[in-house]
Protein backbone atom coordinates (compact mmCIF):
# COMPACT_ATOMS: atom_id res chain seq x y z
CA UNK A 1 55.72 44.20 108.78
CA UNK A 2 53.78 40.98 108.68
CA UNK A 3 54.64 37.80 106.13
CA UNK A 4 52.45 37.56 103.43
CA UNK A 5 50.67 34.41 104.10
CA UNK A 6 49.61 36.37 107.14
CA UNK A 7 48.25 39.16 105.09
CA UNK A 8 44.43 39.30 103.26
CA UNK A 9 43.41 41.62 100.77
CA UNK A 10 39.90 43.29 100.38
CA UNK A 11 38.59 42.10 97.34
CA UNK A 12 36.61 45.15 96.91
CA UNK A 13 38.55 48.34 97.57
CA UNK A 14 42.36 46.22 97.97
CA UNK A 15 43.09 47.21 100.98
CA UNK A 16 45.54 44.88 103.64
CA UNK A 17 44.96 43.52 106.31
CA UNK A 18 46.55 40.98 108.86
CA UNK A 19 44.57 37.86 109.34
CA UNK A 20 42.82 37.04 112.58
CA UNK A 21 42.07 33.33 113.66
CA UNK A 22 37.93 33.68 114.25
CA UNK A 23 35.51 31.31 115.93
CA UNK A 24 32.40 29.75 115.31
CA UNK A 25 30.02 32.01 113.46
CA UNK A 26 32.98 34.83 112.73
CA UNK A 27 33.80 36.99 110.32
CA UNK A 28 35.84 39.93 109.51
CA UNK A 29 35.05 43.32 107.99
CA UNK A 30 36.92 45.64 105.97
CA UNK A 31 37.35 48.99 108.34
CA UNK A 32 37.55 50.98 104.46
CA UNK A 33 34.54 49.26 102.81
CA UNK A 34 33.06 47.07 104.71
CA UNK A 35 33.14 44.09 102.69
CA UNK A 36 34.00 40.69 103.93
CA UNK A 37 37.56 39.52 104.48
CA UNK A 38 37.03 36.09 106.15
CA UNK A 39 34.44 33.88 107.12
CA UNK A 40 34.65 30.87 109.82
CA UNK A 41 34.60 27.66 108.04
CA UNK A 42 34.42 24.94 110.38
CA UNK A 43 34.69 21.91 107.68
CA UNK A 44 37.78 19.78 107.68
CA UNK A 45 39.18 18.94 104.57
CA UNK A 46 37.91 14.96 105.01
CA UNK A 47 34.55 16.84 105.46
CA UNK A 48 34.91 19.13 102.08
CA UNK A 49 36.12 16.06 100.20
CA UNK A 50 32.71 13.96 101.48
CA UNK A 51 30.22 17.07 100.48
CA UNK A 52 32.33 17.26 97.42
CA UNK A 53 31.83 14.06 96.38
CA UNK A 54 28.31 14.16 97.66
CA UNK A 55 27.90 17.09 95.35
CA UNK A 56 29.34 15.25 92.06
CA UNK A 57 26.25 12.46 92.30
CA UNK A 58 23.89 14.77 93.01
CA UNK A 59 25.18 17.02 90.19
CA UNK A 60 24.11 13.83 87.87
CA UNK A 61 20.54 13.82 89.03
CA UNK A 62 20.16 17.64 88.55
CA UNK A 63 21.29 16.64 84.52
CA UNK A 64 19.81 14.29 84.17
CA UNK A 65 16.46 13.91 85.67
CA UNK A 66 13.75 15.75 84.63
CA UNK A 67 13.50 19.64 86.34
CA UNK A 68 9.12 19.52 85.51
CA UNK A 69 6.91 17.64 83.72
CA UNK A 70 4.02 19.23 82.04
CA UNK A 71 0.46 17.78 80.86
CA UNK A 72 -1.91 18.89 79.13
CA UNK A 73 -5.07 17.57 77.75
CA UNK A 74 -3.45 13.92 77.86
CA UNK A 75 -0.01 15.19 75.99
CA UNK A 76 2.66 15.32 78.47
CA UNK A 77 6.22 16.41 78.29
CA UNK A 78 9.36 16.72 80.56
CA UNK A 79 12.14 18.83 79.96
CA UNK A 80 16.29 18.81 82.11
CA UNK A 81 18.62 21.08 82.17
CA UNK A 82 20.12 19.90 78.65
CA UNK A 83 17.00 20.16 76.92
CA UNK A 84 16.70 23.96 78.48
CA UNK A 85 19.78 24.66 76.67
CA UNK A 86 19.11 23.25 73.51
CA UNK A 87 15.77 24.50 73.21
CA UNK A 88 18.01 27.62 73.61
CA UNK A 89 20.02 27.13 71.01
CA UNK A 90 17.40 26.87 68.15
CA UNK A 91 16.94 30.62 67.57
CA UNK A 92 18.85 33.81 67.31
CA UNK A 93 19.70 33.58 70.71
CA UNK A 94 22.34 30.64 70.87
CA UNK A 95 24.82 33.39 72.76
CA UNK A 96 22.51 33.20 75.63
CA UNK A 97 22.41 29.01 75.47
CA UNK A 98 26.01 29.03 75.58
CA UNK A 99 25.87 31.18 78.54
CA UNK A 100 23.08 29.37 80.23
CA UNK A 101 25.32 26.29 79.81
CA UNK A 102 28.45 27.64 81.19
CA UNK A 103 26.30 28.93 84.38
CA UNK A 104 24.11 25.99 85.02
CA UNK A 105 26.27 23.23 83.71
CA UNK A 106 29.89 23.58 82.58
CA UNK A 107 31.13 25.59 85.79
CA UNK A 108 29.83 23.72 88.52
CA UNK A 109 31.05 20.30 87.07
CA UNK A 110 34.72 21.78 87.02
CA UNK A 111 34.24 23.28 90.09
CA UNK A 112 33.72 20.14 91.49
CA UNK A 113 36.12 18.22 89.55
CA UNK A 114 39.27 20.60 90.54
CA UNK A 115 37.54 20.35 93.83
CA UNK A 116 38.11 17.05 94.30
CA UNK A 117 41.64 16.69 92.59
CA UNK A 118 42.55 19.74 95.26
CA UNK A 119 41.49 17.50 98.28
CA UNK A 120 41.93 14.28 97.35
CA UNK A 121 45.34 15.03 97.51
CA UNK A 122 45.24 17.20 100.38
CA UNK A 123 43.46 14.90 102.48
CA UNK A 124 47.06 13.05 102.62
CA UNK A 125 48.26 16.28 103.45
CA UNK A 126 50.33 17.06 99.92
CA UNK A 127 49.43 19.70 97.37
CA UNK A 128 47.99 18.18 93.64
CA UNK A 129 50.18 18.22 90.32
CA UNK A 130 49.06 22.01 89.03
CA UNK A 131 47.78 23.57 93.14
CA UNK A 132 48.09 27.03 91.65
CA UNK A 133 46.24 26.74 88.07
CA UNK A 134 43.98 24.61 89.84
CA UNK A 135 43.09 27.40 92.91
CA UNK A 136 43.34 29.94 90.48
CA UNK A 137 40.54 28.23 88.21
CA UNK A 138 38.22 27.67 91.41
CA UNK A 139 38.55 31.46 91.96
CA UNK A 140 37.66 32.43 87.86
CA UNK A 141 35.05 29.90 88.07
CA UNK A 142 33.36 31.33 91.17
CA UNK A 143 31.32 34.12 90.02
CA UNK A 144 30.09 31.95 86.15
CA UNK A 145 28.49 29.08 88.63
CA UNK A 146 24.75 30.50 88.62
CA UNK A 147 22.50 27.33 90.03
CA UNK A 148 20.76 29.73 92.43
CA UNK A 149 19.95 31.68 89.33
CA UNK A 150 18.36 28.75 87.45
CA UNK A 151 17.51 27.39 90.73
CA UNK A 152 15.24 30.79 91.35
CA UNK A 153 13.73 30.39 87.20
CA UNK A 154 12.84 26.94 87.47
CA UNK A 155 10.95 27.53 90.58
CA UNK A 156 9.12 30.98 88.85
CA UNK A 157 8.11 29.03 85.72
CA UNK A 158 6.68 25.87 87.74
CA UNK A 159 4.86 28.61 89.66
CA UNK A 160 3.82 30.38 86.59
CA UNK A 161 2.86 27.25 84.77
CA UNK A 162 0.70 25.53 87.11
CA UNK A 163 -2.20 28.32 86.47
CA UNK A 164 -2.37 27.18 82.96
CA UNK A 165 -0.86 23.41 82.97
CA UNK A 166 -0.89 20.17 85.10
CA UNK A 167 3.10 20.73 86.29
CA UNK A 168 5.01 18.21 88.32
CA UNK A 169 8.39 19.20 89.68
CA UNK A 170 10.49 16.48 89.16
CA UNK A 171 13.87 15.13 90.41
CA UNK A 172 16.10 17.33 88.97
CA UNK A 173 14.65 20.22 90.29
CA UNK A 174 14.84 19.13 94.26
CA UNK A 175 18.44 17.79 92.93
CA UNK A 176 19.40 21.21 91.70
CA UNK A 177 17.90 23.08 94.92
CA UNK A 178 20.28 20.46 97.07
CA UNK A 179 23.43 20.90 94.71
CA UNK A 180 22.75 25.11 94.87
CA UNK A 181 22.70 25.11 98.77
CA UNK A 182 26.25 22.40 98.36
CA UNK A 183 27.75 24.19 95.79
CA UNK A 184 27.67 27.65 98.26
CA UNK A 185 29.03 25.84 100.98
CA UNK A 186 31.86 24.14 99.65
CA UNK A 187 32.76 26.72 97.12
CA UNK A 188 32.22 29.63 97.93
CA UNK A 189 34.69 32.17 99.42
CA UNK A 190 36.50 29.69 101.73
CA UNK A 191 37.98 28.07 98.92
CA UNK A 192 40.76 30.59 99.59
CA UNK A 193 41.49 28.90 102.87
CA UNK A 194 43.02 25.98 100.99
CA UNK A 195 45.56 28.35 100.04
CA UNK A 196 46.02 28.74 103.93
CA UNK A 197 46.05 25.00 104.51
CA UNK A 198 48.14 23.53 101.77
């Protein structure tokens, strides 16, 4: 029988297997269900920590710099993410704003926070004050990060608009299109291989 850090579990139908070391552009199956087990993840933990980082500023344009400006008729009018949500919020549907907040806002700035705090400390090769609540909040958090989702809206409603209205896509929107494509790569799945690591 193998030692547990050498075992992985299918997420999908929890079955065990024993880990394999992979190469570039690797990944293992499930034999049950064919879900994923492991991906290659060639990033150091210097390099995580960078794109992390890298991921925090860019975070701050996607808040706060206009997603699209609108114009019509001489009026014209720019909205971010924040005013998305609280245009939201004033109706009967504050549930959803709340939501919409968690997905496009709250989650991805603790992602990156605990991100950070997991690495900056690892990149002097000692687990952080709180590894396990931390790892375990990266995992809960996964799935409630949704900027491909508003990513995906934004870029229907410019497309929609611009029949009717002058639009201009504006800095948040390339900023949130950049932080979508970061936030995937740095934390998605292979955050589990911190586990591995530290």
């Amino acid at each position: 029988m193998a030692s547990n850090d050498q075992l992985i579990i299918c997420e999908h139908c929890d079955c065990v297997f024993q880990k394999a070391t992979l190469a570039k552009h690797q990944k293992t199956l499930c034999s049950r269900c064919g879900g994923v087990l492991q991906r290659y993840n060639g990033l150091t933990i210097e390099q995580r920590l960078a794109l992390s980082l890298t991921a925090l500023v860019v975070w701050i344009f996607t808040n706060f710099y206009p997603v699209m400006s609108i114009s019509l008729k001489g009026l014209k009018n720019s909205a971010t993410l924040w005013d998305s949500v609280l245009a939201l919020s004033q109706g009967p549907i504050t549930f959803i704003a709340m939501v919409a907040a968690i997905a496009m806002i709250i989650a991805p700035i603790f992602q990156l926070v605990l991100l950070i705090w997991v690495l900056g400390f690892a990149l002097s090769g000692q687990r952080c004050p709180g590894f396990k609540p931390c790892m375990r909040w990266l995992e809960t958090l996964r799935p409630w990060s949704m900027l491909e989702v508003c990513l995906l809206g934004a870029m229907v409603a410019v497309i929609k608009l611009a029949g009717l209205l002058d639009v201009l896509p504006g800095i948040g929107l390339f900023a949130l299109a950049v932080l979508s494509l970061m936030m995937i790569r740095i934390a998605g799945r292979d955050v589990r291989d911190l586990w591995d690591t530290l």
